[in-house]
Protein backbone atom coordinates (compact mmCIF):
# COMPACT_ATOMS: atom_id res chain seq x y z
CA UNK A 1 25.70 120.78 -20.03
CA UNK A 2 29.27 121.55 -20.00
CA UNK A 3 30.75 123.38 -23.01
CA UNK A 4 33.97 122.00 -24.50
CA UNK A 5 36.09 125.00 -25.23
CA UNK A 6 39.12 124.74 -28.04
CA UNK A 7 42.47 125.30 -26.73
CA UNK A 8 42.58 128.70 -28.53
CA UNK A 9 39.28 130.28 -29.62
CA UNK A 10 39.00 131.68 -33.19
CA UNK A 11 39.97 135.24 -32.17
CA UNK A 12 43.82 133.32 -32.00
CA UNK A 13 43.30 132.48 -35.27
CA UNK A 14 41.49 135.96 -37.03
CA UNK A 15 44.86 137.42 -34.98
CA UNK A 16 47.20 135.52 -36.54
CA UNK A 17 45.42 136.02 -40.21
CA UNK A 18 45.90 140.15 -39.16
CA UNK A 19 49.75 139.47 -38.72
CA UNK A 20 49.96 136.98 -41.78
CA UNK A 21 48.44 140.40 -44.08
CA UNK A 22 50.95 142.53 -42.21
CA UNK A 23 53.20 142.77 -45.43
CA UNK A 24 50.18 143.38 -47.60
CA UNK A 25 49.96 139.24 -48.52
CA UNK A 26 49.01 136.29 -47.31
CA UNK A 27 50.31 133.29 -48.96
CA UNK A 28 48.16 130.28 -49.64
CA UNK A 29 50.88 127.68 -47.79
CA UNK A 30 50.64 130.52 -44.66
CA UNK A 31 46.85 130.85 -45.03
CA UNK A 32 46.72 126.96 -45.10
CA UNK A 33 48.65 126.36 -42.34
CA UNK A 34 46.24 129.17 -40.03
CA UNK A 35 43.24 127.42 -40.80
CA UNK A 36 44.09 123.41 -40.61
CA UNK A 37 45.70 124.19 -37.24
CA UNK A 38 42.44 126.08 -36.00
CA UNK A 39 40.40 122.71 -37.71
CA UNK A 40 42.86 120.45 -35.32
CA UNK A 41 41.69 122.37 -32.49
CA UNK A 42 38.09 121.79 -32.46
CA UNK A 43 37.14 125.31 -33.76
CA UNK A 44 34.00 125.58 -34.41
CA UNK A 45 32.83 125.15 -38.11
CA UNK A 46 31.03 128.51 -38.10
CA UNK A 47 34.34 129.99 -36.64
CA UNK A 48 36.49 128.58 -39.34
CA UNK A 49 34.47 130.29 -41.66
CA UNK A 50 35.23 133.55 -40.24
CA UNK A 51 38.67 132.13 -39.93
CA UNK A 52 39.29 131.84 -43.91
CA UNK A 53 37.40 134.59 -44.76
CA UNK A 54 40.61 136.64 -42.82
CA UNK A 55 43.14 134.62 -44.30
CA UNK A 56 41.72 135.92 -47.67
CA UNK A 57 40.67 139.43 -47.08
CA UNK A 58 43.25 141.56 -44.82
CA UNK A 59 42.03 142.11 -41.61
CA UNK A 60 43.41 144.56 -38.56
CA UNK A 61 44.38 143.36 -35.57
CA UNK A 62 42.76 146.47 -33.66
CA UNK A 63 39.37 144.81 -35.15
CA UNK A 64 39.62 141.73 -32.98
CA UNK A 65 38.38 141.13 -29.77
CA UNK A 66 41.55 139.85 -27.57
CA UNK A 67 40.26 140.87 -24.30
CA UNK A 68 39.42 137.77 -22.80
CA UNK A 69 42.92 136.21 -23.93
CA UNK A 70 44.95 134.39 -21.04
CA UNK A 71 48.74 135.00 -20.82
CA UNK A 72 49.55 131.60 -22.91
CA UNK A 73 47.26 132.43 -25.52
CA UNK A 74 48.63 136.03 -26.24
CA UNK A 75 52.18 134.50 -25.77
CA UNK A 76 51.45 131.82 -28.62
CA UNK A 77 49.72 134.79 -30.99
CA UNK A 78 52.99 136.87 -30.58
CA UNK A 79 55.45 133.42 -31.20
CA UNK A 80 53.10 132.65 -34.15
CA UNK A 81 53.23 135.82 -35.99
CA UNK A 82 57.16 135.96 -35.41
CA UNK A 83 57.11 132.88 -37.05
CA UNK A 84 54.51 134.41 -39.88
CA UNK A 85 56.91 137.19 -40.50
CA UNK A 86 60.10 135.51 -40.81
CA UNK A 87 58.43 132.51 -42.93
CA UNK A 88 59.35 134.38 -46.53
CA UNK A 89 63.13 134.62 -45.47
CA UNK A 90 62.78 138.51 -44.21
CA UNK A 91 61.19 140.69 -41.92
CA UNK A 92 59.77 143.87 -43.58
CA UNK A 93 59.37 147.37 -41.86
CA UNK A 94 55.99 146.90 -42.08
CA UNK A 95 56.04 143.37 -40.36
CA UNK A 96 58.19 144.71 -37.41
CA UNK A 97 55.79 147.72 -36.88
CA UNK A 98 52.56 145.55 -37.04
CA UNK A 99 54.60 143.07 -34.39
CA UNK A 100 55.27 145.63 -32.40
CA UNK A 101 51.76 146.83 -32.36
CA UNK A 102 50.53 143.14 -31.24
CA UNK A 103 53.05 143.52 -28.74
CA UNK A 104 51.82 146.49 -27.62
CA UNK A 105 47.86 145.31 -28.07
CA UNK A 106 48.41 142.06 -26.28
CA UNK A 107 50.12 143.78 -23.45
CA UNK A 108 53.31 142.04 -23.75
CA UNK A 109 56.48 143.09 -22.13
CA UNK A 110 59.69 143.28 -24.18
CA UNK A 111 61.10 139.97 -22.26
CA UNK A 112 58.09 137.97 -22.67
CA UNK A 113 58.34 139.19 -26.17
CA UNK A 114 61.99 137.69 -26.97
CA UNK A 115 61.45 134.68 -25.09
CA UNK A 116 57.71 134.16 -27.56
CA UNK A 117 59.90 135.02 -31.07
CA UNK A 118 62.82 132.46 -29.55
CA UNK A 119 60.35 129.78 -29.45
CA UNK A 120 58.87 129.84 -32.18
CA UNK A 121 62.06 129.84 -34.18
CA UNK A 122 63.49 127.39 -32.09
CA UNK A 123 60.55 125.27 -33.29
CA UNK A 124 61.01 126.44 -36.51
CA UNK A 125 64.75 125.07 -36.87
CA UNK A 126 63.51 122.12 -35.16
CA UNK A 127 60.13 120.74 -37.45
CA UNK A 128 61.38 122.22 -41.07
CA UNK A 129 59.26 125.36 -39.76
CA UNK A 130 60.20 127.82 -42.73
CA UNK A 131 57.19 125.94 -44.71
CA UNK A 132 53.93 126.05 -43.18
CA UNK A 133 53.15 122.79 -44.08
CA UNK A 134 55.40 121.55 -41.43
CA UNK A 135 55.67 124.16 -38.99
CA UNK A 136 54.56 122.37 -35.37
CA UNK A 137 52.03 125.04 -33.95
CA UNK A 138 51.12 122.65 -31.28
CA UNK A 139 54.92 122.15 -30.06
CA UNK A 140 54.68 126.38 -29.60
CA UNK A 141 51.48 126.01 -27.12
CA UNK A 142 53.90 123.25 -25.24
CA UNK A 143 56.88 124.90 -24.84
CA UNK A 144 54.97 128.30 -24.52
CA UNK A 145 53.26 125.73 -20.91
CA UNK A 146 56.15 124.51 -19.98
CA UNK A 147 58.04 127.89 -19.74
CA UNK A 148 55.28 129.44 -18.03
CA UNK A 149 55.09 127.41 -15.58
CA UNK A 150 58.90 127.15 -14.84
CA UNK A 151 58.73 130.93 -14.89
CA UNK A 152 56.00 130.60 -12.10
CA UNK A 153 57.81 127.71 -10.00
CA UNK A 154 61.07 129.92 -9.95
CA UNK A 155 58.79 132.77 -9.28
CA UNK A 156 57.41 131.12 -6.17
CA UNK A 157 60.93 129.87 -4.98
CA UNK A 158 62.27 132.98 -5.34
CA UNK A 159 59.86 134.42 -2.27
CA UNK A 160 61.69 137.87 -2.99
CA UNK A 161 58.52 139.83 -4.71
CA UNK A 162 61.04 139.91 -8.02
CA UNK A 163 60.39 139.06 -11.32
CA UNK A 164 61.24 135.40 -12.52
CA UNK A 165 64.20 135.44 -15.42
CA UNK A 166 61.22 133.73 -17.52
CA UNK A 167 58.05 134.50 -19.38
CA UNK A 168 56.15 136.08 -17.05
């Protein structure tokens, strides 16, 4: 029998809860927004549970499991939480340090890093993204495929052993 996997499995989702508690809160509209996208995935009911249990009680991102992550999924948690940050009109200290830490967790590089945080406020600008309500989490994974793979095609055409301008 062949297992249907969601796009992004629940530790995504417990990830971007972590970042959401970053500045000591999680609001209801961000908490909201975590979970209904994680529902429109397919998650697992059991895994939403554990998935609104960590939008209400803070949770660390060093207490999640992100090993088995591919490159798009860490790419989408670190464009996600810049959007998490930003969404109550500033970016504390304490945000930037616990971004920098999920930069640092999910082993990605500073460019990868700016390209993730323009996306997702390109998005942002684009789908009233400043309320969670309306923010368009799916049009993130997109663009996040579509760059890597144009950062991959230039890659290849390159032929030089150099690193593509892109997200990888």
């Amino acid at each position: 029998m062949t297992e249907t996997r969601a796009s992004y499995g629940r530790d995504v989702w417990m990830a971007l809860a972590a970042i959401g508690w970053a500045d000591g809160k999680l609001d209801a509209e961000e908490a909201d927004a975590i979970v209904r996208t994680a529902l429109d995935e397919g998650i697992d009911i059991d895994e939403i549970a554990d998935i609104e249990e960590a939008t209400k009680n803070p949770i660390d991102i060093g207490d999640i499991d992100l090993s088995k992550l591919t490159k798009e999924d860490r790419l989408f948690i670190f464009a996600v939480a810049c959007w998490l940050a930003r969404i109550d009109g500033e970016v504390t200290e304490g945000e930037r340090a616990a971004l920098t830490k999920l930069g640092e967790t999910l082993k990605v590089p500073a460019k990868p890093q700016q390209h993730a945080e323009h996306i997702a406020w390109e998005v942002a600008q684009s789908s009233d993204g400043l309320r969670p309500a309306f923010y368009n989490l799916p049009k993130i994974k997109e663009l996040i495929r579509e760059r890597l793979a144009e950062a991959k095609r230039l890659k290849e055409a390159s032929k030089s052993g150099g690193e593509a301008d892109g997200m990888e």
